[in-house]
Protein backbone atom coordinates (compact mmCIF):
# COMPACT_ATOMS: atom_id res chain seq x y z
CA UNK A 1 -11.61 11.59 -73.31
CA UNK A 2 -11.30 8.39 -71.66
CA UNK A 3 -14.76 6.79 -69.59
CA UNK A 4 -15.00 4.03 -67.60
CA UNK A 5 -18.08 2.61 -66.17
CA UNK A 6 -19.41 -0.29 -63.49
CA UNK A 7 -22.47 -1.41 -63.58
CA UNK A 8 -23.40 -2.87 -60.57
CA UNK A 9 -26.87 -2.28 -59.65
CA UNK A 10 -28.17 -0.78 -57.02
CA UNK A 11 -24.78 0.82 -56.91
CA UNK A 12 -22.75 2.21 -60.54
CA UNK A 13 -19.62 4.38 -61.57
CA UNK A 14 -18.33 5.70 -64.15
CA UNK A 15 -14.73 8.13 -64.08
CA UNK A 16 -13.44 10.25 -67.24
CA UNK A 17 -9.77 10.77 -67.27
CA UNK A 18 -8.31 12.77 -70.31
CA UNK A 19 -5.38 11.94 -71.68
CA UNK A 20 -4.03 14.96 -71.99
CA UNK A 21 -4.38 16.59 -69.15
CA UNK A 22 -3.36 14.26 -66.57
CA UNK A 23 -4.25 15.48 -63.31
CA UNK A 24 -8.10 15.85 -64.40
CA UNK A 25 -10.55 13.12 -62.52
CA UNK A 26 -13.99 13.19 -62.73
CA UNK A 27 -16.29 10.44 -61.37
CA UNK A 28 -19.83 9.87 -60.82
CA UNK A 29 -20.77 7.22 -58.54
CA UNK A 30 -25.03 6.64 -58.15
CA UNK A 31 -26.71 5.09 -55.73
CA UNK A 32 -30.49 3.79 -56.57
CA UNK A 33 -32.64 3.36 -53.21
CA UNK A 34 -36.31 2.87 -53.03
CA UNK A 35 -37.36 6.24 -51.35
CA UNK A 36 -38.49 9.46 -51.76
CA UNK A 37 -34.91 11.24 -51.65
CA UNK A 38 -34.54 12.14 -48.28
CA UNK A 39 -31.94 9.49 -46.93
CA UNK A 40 -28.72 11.16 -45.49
CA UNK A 41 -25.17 10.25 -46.84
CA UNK A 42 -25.98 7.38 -48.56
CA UNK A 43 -22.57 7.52 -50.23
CA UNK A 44 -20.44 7.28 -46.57
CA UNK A 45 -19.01 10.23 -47.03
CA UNK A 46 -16.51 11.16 -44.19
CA UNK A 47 -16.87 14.48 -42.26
CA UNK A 48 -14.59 16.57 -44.41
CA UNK A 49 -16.68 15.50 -47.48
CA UNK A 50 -20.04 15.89 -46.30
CA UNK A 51 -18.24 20.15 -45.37
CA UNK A 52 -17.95 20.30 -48.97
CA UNK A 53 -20.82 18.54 -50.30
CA UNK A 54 -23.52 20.91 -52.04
CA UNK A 55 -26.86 18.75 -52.04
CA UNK A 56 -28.83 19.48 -55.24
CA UNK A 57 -32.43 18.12 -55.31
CA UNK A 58 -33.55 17.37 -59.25
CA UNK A 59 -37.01 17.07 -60.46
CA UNK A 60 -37.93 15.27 -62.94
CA UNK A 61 -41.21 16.95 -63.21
CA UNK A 62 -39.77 20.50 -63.34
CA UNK A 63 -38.03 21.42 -67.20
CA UNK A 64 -35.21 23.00 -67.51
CA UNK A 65 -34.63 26.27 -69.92
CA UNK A 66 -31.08 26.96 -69.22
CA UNK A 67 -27.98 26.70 -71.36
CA UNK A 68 -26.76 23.36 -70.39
CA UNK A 69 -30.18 21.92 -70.90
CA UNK A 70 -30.42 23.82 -74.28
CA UNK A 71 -26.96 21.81 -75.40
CA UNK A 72 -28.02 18.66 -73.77
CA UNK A 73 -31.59 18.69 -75.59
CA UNK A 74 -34.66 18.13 -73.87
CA UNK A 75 -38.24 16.52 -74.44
CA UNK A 76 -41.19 18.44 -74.32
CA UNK A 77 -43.48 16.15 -71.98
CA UNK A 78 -45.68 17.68 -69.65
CA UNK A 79 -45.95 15.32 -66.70
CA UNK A 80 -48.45 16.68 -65.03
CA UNK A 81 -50.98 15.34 -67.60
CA UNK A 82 -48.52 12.34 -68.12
CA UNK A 83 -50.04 8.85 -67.65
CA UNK A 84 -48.66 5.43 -68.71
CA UNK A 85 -50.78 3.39 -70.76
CA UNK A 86 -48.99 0.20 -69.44
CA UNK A 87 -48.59 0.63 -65.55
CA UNK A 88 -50.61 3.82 -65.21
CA UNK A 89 -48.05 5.42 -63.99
CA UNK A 90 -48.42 9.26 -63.19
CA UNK A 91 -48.91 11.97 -63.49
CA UNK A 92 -46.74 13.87 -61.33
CA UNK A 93 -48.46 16.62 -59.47
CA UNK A 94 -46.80 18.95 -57.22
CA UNK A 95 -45.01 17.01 -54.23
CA UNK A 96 -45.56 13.90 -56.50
CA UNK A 97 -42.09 12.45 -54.29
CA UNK A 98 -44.24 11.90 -51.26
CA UNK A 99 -47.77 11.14 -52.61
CA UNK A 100 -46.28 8.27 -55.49
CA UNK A 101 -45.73 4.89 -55.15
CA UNK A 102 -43.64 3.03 -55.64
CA UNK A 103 -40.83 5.87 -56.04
CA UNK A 104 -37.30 5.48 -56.40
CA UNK A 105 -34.67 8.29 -56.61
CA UNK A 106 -31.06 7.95 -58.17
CA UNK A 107 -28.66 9.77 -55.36
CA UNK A 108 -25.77 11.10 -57.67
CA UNK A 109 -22.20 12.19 -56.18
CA UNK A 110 -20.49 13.68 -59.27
CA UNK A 111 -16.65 14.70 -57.79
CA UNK A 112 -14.35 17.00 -60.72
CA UNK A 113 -11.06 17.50 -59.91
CA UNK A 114 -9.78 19.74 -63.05
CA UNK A 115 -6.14 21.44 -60.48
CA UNK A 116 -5.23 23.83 -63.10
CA UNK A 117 -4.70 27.76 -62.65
CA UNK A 118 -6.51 30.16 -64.32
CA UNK A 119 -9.21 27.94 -65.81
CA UNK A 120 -9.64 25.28 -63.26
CA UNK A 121 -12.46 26.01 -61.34
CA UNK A 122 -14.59 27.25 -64.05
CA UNK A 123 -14.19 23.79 -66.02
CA UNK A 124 -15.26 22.71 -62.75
CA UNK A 125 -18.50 24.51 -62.60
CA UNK A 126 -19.36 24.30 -66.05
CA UNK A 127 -18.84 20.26 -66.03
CA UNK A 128 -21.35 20.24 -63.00
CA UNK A 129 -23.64 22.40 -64.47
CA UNK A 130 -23.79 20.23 -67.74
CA UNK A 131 -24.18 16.53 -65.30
CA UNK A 132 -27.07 18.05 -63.85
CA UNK A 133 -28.83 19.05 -66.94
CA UNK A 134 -27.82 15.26 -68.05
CA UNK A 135 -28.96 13.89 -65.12
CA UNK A 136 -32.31 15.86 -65.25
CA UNK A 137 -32.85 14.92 -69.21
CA UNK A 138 -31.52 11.35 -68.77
CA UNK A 139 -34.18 10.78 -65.79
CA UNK A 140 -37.01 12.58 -67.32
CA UNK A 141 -36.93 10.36 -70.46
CA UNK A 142 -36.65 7.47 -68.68
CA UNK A 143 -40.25 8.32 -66.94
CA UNK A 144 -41.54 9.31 -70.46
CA UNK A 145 -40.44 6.40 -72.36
CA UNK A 146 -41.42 3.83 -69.20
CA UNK A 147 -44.40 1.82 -71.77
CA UNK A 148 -40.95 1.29 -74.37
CA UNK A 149 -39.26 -0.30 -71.23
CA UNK A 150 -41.62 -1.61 -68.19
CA UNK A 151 -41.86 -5.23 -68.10
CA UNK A 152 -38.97 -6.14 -69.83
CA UNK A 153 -36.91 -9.00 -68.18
CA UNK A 154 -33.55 -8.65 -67.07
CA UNK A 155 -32.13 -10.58 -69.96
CA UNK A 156 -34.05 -8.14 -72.64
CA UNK A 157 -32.03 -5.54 -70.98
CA UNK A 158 -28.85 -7.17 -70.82
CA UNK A 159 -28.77 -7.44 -74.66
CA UNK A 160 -29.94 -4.38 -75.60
CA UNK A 161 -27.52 -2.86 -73.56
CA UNK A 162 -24.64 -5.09 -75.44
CA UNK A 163 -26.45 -4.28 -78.62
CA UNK A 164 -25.71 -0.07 -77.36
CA UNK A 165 -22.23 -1.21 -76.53
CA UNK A 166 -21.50 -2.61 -79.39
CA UNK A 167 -22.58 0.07 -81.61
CA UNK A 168 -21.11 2.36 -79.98
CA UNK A 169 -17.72 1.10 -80.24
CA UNK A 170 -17.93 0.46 -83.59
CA UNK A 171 -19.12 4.05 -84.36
CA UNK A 172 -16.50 5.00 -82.45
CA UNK A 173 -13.77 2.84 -84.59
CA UNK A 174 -13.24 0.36 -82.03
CA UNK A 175 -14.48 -3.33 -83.38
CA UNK A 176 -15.41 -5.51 -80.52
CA UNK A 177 -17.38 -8.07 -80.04
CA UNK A 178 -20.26 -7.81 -78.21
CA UNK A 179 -19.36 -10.66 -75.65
CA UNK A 180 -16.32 -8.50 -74.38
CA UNK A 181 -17.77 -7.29 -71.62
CA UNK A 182 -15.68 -7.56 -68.32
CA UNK A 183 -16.59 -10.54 -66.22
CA UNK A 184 -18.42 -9.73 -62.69
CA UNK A 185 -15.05 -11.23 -61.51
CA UNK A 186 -13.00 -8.45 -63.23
CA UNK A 187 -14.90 -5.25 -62.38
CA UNK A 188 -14.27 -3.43 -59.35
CA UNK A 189 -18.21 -2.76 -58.55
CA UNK A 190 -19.01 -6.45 -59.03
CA UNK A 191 -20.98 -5.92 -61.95
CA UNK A 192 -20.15 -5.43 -65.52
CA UNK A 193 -17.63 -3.08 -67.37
CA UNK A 194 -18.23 -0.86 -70.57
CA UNK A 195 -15.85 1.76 -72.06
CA UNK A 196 -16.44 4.05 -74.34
């Protein structure tokens, strides 16, 4: 499996290609805009891709108990009695989208193209199944570990995000430093480049 991913914030995307099967495409592209998740299209879709478009709404405050979230893992944090102890943030009550503020939602478009017969379509499903059990888990730790995060500067993130990079390659068996990031210049998003 082969990922590529732009960082370019408010906008990112990442695409997995494998190898081996070389009409597979998968990419995720997110949007991040300050609201409450009710803006329309925000990806431009034309009219023939908004026909096929399933909208999925994704709580962060509602858990998960199916497969995919079994085999993606998930935390045990009850956020209706959540509360940071550094910006007091929470907890999330029901309709906690409308009543919070400052809210932000993450507007996902997660396109699989996997064009072969016979088992096609049910990679298909099964790959979207397990991105929105990601995408759930990924966004509900990121609300439960805000006091490890908020307040942080930009350049405190930028490092520890080399620091991930780096380790990660090398786990992985591929030494690089970690300055070898793709210049803004280089990446197609305007922002920076990691693969893994």
């Amino acid at each position: 499996m082969q990922e590529e991913a732009w960082n370019a914030y408010p906008k990112c995307r990442s695409v997995v290609k494998l190898p081996y099967f070389s009409k597979f495409f998968m990419s995720v592209d997110t949007i991040h805009k300050a609201d409450n998740g009710y803006s329309e299209n925000v990806h431009g879709l034309s009219e023939n891709q908004l026909a096929v478009r399933q909208v999925e709404f994704i709580d962060i405050a509602s858990a998960a108990t199916d497969y995919w979230s079994y085999v993606v893992g998930r935390n045990n944090v009850d956020f209706s009695n959540f509360q940071s102890a550094r910006c007091g943030r929470g907890p999330l009550l029901e309709g906690w989208q409308d009543l919070c503020n400052p809210v932000m939602t993450t507007y996902k478009l997660v396109t699989v193209d996997a064009p072969y017969w016979g088992f096609g379509s049910r990679l298909e499903q099964a790959l979207m199944a397990g991105e929105r059990s990601l995408f759930l888990e990924s966004h509900r730790n990121c609300f439960a570990w805000i006091d490890e995060w908020f307040g942080l500067t930009v350049e405190v993130l930028r490092e520890l995000e080399r620091q991930s990079d780096y380790a990660l390659n090398m786990k992985l068996g591929r030494p690089c430093s970690a300055e070898s990031w793709m210049t803004q210049e280089e990446s197609p998003l305007e922002g920076e480049k990691s693969v893994a």
